[in-house]
C-alpha atoms as a PDB file:
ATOM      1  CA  UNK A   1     101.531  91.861  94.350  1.00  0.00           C
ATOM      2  CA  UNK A   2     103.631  91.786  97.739  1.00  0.00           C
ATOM      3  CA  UNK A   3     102.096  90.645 101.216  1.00  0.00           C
ATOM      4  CA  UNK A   4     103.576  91.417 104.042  1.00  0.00           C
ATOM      5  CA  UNK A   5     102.181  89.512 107.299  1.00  0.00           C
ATOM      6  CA  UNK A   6     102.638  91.104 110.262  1.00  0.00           C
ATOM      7  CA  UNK A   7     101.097  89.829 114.174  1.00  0.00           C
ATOM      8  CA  UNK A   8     100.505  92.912 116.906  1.00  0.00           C
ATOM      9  CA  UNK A   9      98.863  92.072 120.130  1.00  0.00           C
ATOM     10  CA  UNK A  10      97.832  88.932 118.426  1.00  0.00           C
ATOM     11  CA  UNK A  11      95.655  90.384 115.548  1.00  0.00           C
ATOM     12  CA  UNK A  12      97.165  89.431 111.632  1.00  0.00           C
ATOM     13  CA  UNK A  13      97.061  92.306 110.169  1.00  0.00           C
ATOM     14  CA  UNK A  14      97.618  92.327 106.093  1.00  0.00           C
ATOM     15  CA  UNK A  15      99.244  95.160 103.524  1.00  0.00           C
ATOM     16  CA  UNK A  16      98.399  94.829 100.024  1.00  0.00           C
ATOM     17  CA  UNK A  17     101.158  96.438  97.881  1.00  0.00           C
ATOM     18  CA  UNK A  18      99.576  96.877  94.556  1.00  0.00           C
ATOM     19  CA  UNK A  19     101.416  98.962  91.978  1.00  0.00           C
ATOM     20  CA  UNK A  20      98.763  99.599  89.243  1.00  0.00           C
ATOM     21  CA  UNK A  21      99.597  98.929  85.659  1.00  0.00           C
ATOM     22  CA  UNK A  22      97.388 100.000  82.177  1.00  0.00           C
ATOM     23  CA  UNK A  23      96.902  97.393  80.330  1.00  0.00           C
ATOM     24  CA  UNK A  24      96.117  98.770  76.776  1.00  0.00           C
ATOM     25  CA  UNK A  25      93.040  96.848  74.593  1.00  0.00           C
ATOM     26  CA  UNK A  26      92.953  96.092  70.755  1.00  0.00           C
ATOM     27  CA  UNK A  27      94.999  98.132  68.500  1.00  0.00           C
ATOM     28  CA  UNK A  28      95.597 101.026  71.868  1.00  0.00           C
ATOM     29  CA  UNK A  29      98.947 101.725  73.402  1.00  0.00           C
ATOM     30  CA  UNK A  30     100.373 103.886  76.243  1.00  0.00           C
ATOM     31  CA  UNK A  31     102.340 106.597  76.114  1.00  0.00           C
ATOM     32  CA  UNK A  32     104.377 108.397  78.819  1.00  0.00           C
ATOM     33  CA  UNK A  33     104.757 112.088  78.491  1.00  0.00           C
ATOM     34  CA  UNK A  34     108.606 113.369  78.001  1.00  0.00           C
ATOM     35  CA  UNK A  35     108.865 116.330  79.796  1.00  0.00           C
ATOM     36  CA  UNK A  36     110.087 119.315  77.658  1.00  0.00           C
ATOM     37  CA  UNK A  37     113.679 120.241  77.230  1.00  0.00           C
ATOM     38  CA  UNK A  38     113.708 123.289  79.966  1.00  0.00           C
ATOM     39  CA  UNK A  39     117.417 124.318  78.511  1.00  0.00           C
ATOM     40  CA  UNK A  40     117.825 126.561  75.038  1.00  0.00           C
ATOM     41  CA  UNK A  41     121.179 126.363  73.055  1.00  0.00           C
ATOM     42  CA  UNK A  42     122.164 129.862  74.153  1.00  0.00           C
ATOM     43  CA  UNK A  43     121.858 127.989  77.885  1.00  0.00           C
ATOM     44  CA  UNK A  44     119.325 129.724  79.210  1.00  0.00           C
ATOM     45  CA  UNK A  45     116.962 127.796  81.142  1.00  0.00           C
ATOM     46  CA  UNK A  46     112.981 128.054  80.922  1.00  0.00           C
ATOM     47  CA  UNK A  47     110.348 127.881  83.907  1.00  0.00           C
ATOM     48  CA  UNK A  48     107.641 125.586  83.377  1.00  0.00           C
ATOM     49  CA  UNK A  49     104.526 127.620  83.122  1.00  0.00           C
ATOM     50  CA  UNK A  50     100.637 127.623  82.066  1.00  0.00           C
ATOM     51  CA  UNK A  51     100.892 128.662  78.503  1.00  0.00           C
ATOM     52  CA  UNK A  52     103.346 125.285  77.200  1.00  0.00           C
ATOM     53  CA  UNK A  53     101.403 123.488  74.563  1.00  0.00           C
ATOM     54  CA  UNK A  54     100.712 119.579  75.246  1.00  0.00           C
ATOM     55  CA  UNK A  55     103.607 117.318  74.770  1.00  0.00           C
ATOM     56  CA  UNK A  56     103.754 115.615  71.530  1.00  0.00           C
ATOM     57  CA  UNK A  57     106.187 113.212  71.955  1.00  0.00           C
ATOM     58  CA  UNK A  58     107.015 110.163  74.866  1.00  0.00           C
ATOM     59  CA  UNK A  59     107.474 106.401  75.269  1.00  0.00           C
ATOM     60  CA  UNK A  60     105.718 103.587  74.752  1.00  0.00           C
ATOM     61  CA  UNK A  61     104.986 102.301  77.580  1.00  0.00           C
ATOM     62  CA  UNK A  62     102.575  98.942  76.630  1.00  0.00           C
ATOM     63  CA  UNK A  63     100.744  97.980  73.435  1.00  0.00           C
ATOM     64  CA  UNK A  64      97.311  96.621  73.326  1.00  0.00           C
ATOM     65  CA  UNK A  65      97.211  93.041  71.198  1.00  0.00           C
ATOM     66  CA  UNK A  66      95.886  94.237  68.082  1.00  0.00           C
ATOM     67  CA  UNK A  67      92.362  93.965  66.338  1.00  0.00           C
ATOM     68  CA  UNK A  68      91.273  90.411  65.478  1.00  0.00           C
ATOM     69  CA  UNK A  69      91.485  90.675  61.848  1.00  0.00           C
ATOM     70  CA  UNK A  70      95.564  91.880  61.689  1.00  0.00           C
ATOM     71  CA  UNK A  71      96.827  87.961  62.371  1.00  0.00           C
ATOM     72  CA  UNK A  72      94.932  86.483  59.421  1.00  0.00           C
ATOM     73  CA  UNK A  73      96.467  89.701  57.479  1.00  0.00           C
ATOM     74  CA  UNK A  74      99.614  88.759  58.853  1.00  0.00           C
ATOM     75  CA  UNK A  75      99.918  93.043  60.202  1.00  0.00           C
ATOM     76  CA  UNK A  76     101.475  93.393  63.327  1.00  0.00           C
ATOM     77  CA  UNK A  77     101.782  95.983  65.624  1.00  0.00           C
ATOM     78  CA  UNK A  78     104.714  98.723  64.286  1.00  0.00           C
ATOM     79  CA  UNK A  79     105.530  99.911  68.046  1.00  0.00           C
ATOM     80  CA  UNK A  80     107.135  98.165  70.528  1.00  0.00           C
ATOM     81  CA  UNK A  81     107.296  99.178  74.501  1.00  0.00           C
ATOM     82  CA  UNK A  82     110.491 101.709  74.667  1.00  0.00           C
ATOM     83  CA  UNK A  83     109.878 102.833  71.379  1.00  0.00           C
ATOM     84  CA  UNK A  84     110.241 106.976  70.849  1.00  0.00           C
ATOM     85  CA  UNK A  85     107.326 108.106  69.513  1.00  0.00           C
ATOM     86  CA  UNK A  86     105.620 111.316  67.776  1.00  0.00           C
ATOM     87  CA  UNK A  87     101.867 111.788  68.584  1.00  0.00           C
ATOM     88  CA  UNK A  88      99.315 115.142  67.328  1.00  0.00           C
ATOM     89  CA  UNK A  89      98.062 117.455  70.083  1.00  0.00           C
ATOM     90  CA  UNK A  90      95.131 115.826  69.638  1.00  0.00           C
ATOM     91  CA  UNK A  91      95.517 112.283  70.161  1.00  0.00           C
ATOM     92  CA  UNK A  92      93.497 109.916  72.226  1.00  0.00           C
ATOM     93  CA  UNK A  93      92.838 110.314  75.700  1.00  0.00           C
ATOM     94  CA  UNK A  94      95.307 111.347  78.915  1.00  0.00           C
ATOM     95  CA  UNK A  95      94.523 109.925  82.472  1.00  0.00           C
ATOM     96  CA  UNK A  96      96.137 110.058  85.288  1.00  0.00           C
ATOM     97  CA  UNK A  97      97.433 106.406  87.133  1.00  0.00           C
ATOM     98  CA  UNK A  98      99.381 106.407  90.239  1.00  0.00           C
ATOM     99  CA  UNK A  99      99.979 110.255  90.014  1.00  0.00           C
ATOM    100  CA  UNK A 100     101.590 109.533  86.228  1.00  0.00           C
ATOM    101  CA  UNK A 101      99.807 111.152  83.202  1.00  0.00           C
ATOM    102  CA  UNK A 102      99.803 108.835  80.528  1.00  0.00           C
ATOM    103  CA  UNK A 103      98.353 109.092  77.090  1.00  0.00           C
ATOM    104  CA  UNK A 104      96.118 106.457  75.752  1.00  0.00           C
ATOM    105  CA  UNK A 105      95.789 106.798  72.125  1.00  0.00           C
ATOM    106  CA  UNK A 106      95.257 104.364  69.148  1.00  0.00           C
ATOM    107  CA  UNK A 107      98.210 103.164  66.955  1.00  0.00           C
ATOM    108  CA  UNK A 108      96.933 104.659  63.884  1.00  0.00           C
ATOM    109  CA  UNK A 109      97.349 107.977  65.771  1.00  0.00           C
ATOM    110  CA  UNK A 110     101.265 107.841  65.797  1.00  0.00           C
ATOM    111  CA  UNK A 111     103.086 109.774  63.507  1.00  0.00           C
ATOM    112  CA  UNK A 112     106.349 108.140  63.515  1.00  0.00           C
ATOM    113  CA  UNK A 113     108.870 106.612  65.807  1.00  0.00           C
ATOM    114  CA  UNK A 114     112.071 108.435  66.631  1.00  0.00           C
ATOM    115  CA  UNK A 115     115.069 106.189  65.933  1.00  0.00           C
ATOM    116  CA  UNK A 116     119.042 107.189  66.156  1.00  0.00           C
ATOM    117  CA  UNK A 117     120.982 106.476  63.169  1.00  0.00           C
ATOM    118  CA  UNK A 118     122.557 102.909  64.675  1.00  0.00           C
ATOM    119  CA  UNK A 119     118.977 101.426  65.266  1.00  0.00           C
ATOM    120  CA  UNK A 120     117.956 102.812  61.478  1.00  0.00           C
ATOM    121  CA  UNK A 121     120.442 100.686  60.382  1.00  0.00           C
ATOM    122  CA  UNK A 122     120.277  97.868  62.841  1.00  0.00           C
ATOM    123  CA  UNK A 123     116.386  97.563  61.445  1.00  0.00           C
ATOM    124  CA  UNK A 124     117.321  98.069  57.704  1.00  0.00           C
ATOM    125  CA  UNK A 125     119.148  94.711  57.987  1.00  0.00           C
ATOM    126  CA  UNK A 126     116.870  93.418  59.725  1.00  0.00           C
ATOM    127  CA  UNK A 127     114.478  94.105  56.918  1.00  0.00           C
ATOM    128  CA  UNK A 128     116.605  92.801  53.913  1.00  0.00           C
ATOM    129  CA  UNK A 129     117.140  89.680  55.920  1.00  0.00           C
ATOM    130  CA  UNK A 130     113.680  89.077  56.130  1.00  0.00           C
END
């Protein structure tokens, strides 16, 4: 939160900055929308329009802390913020914050997580480390 103080004609006078923030509960994240590739290989370029079905992949944006039980089952959450993602059509719930639609959807809803072939391997040694 940023205050700025400012004295006219002798009168404090206070703005409140406030950038809003979703803060995802239980096993919930958020997801920003990626909007669709506009260009086709042959290079010519498409005009958004009414008749685009709903986005089905974005960015994690924040994860929600998981449900009470997943610690003493030792699960943790398999997305992190930044993460790629893959969601149905019909996922969870969009609203709008600060003029950005965001999807708000539960984990078990993901499909997958898009990875390039240097994080694949990055978390495969991870994994045999482990």
């Amino acid at each position: 939160m940023n205050i700025r103080i400012a004295v006219r004609r002798g009168w404090l006078t206070y703005n409140w900055f406030m950038r809003q923030q979703l803060r995802p509960l239980f096993d919930r994240v958020v997801i920003k929308e990626l909007e669709p590739e506009r260009f086709r290989r042959s290079g010519l370029l498409v005009a958004p329009g009414n008749n685009e079905p709903p986005p089905q992949h974005g960015i994690v944006l924040a994860i929600g802390l998981g449900i009470d039980w997943w610690q003493s089952a030792g699960v943790q959450m398999p997305v992190a913020p930044g993460d790629h993602v893959v969601f149905p059509a019909s996922a969870g719930v969009w609203v709008e914050v600060e003029e950005e639609r965001l999807l708000v959807c539960r984990v078990g809803e993901l499909l997958g997580v898009i990875e390039t072939a240097e994080e694949r391997e990055t978390n495969a040694g991870m994994q045999e480390k482990s």
